[in-house]
C-alpha atoms as a PDB file:
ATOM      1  CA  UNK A   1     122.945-237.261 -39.683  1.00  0.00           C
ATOM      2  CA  UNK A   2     121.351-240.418 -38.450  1.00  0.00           C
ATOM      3  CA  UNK A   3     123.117-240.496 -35.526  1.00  0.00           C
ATOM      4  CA  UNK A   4     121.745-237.347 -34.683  1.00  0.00           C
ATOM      5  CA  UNK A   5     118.607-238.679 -34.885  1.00  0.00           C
ATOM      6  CA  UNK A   6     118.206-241.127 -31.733  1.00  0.00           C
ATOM      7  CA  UNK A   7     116.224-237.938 -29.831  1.00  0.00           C
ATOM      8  CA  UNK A   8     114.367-235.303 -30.527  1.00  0.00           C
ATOM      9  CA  UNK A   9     116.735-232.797 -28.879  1.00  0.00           C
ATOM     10  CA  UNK A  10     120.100-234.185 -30.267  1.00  0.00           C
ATOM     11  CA  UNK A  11     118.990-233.209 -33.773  1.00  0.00           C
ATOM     12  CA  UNK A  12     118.260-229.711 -33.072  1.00  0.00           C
ATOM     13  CA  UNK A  13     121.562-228.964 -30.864  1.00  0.00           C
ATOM     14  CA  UNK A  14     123.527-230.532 -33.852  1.00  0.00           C
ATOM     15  CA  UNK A  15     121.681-227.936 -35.860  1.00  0.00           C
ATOM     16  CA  UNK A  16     122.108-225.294 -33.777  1.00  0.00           C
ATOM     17  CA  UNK A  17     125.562-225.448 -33.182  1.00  0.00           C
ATOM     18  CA  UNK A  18     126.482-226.268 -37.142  1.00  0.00           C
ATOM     19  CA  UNK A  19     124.656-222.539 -37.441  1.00  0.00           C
ATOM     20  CA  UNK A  20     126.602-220.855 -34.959  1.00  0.00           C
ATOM     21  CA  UNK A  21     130.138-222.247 -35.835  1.00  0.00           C
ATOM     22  CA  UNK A  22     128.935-221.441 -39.606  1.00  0.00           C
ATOM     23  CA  UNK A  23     127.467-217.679 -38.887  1.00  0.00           C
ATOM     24  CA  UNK A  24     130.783-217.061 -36.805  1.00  0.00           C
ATOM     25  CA  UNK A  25     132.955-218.282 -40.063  1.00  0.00           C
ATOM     26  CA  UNK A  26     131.115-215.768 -41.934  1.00  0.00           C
ATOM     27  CA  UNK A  27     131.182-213.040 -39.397  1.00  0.00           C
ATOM     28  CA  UNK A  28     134.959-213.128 -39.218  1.00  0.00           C
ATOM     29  CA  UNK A  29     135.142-212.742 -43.604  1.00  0.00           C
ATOM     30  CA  UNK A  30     136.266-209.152 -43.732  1.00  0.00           C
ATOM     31  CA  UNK A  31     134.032-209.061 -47.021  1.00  0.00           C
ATOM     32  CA  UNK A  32     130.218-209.285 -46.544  1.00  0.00           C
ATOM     33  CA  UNK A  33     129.386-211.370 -49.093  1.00  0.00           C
ATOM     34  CA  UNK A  34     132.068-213.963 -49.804  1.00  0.00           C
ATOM     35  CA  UNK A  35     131.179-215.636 -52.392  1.00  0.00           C
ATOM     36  CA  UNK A  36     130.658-212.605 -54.155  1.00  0.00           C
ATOM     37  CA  UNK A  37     134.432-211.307 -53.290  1.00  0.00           C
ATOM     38  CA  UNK A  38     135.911-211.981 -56.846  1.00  0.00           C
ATOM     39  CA  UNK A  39     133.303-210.173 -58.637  1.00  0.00           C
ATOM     40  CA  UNK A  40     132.387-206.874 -56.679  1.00  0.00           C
ATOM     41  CA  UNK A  41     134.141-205.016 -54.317  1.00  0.00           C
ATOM     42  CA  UNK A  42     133.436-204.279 -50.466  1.00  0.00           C
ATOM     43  CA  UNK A  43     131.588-201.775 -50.929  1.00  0.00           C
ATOM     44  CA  UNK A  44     128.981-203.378 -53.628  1.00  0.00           C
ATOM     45  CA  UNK A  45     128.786-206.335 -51.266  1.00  0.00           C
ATOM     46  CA  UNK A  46     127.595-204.032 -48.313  1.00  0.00           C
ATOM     47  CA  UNK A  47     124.962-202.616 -50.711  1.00  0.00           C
ATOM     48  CA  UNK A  48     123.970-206.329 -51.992  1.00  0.00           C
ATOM     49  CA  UNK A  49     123.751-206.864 -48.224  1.00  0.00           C
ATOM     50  CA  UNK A  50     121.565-204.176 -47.234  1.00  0.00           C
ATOM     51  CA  UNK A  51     119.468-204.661 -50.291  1.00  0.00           C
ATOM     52  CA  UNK A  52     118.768-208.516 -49.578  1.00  0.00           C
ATOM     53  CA  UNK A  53     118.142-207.488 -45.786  1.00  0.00           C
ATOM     54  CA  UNK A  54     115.431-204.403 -47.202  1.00  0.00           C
ATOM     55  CA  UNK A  55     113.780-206.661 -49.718  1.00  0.00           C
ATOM     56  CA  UNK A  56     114.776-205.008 -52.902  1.00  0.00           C
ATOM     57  CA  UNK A  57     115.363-206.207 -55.985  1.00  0.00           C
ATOM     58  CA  UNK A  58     118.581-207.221 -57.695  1.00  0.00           C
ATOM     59  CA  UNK A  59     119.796-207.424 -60.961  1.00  0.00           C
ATOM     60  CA  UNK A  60     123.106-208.841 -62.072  1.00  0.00           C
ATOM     61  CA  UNK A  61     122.973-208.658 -65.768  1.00  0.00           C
ATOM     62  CA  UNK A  62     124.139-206.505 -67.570  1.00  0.00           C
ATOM     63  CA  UNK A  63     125.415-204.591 -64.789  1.00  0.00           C
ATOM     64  CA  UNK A  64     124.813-204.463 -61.059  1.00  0.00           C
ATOM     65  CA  UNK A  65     120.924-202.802 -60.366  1.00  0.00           C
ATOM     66  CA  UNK A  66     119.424-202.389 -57.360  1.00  0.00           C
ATOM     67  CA  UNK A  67     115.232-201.718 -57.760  1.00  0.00           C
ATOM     68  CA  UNK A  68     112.750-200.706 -55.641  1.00  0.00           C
ATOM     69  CA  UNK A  69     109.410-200.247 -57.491  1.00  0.00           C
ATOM     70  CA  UNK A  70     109.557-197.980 -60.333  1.00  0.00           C
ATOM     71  CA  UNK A  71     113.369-196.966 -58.953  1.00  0.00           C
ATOM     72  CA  UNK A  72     116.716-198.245 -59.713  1.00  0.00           C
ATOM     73  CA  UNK A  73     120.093-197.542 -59.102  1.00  0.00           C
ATOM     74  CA  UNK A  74     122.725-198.785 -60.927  1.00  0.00           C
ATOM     75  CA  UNK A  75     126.220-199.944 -59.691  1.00  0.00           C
ATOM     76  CA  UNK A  76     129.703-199.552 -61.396  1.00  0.00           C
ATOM     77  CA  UNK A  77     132.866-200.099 -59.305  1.00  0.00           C
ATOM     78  CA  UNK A  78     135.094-196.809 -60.974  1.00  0.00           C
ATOM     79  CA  UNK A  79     134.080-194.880 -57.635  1.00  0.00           C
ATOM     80  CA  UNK A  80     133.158-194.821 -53.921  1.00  0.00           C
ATOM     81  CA  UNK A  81     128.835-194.533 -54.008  1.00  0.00           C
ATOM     82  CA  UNK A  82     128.430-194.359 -50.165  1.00  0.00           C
ATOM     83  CA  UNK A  83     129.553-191.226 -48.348  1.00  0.00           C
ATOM     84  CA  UNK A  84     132.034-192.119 -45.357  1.00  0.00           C
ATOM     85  CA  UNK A  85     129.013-191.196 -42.581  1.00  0.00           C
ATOM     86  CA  UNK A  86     126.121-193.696 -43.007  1.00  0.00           C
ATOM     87  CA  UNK A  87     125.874-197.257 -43.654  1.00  0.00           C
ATOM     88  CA  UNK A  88     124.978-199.260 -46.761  1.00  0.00           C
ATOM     89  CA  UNK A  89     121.538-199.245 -45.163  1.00  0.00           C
ATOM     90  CA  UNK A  90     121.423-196.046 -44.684  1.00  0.00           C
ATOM     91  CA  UNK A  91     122.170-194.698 -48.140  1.00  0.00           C
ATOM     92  CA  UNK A  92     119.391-197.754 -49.622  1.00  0.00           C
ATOM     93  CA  UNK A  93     116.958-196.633 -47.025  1.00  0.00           C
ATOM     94  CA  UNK A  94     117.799-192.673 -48.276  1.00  0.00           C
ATOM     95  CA  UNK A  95     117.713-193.123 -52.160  1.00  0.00           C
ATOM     96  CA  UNK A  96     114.596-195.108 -52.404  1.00  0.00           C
ATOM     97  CA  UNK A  97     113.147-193.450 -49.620  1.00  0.00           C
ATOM     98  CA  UNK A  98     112.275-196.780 -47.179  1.00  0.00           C
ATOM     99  CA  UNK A  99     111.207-196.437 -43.098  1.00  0.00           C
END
């Protein structure tokens, strides 16, 4: 990193363009949350997703919970939670009643 360094505007290109080269790596993973691939399926990812972009709370022990207030849903991977039509967001935003 030093030799990014030398001027002001070197350092944040080399930033920028490690961000965009990383987001696109990411962006091309077909599941939302890779690291989380061996663990939870698609589907939970999209709701982890949604749920980190809303601000709820997550819990990962014993099972998968998703909180909002005095609210929580809890996630098992034996069945499809999400009807077909609406998003991950969408179905968050509709059981704990957000926006």
């Amino acid at each position: 990193m030093v030799q990014f360094i030398t001027s002001d505007h070197q350092l944040l290109n080399f930033g920028i363009t490690t961000g965009q080269r990383r987001y696109q790596l990411f962006a091309q993973d077909p599941a939302p949350v890779p690291v989380l691939a061996e663990t939870y399926s698609v589907q939970e990812q999209r709701l982890l997703q949604a749920a980190i972009e809303l601000g709820l709370s997550i819990s990962f022990t014993p099972a998968l919970q998703i909180s909002y207030h005095h609210q929580s849903l809890s996630l098992t991977p034996t069945e499809p939670l999400i009807p077909s039509d609406i998003t991950a967001r969408q179905f968050l935003c509709r059981y704990f009643a957000l926006e």
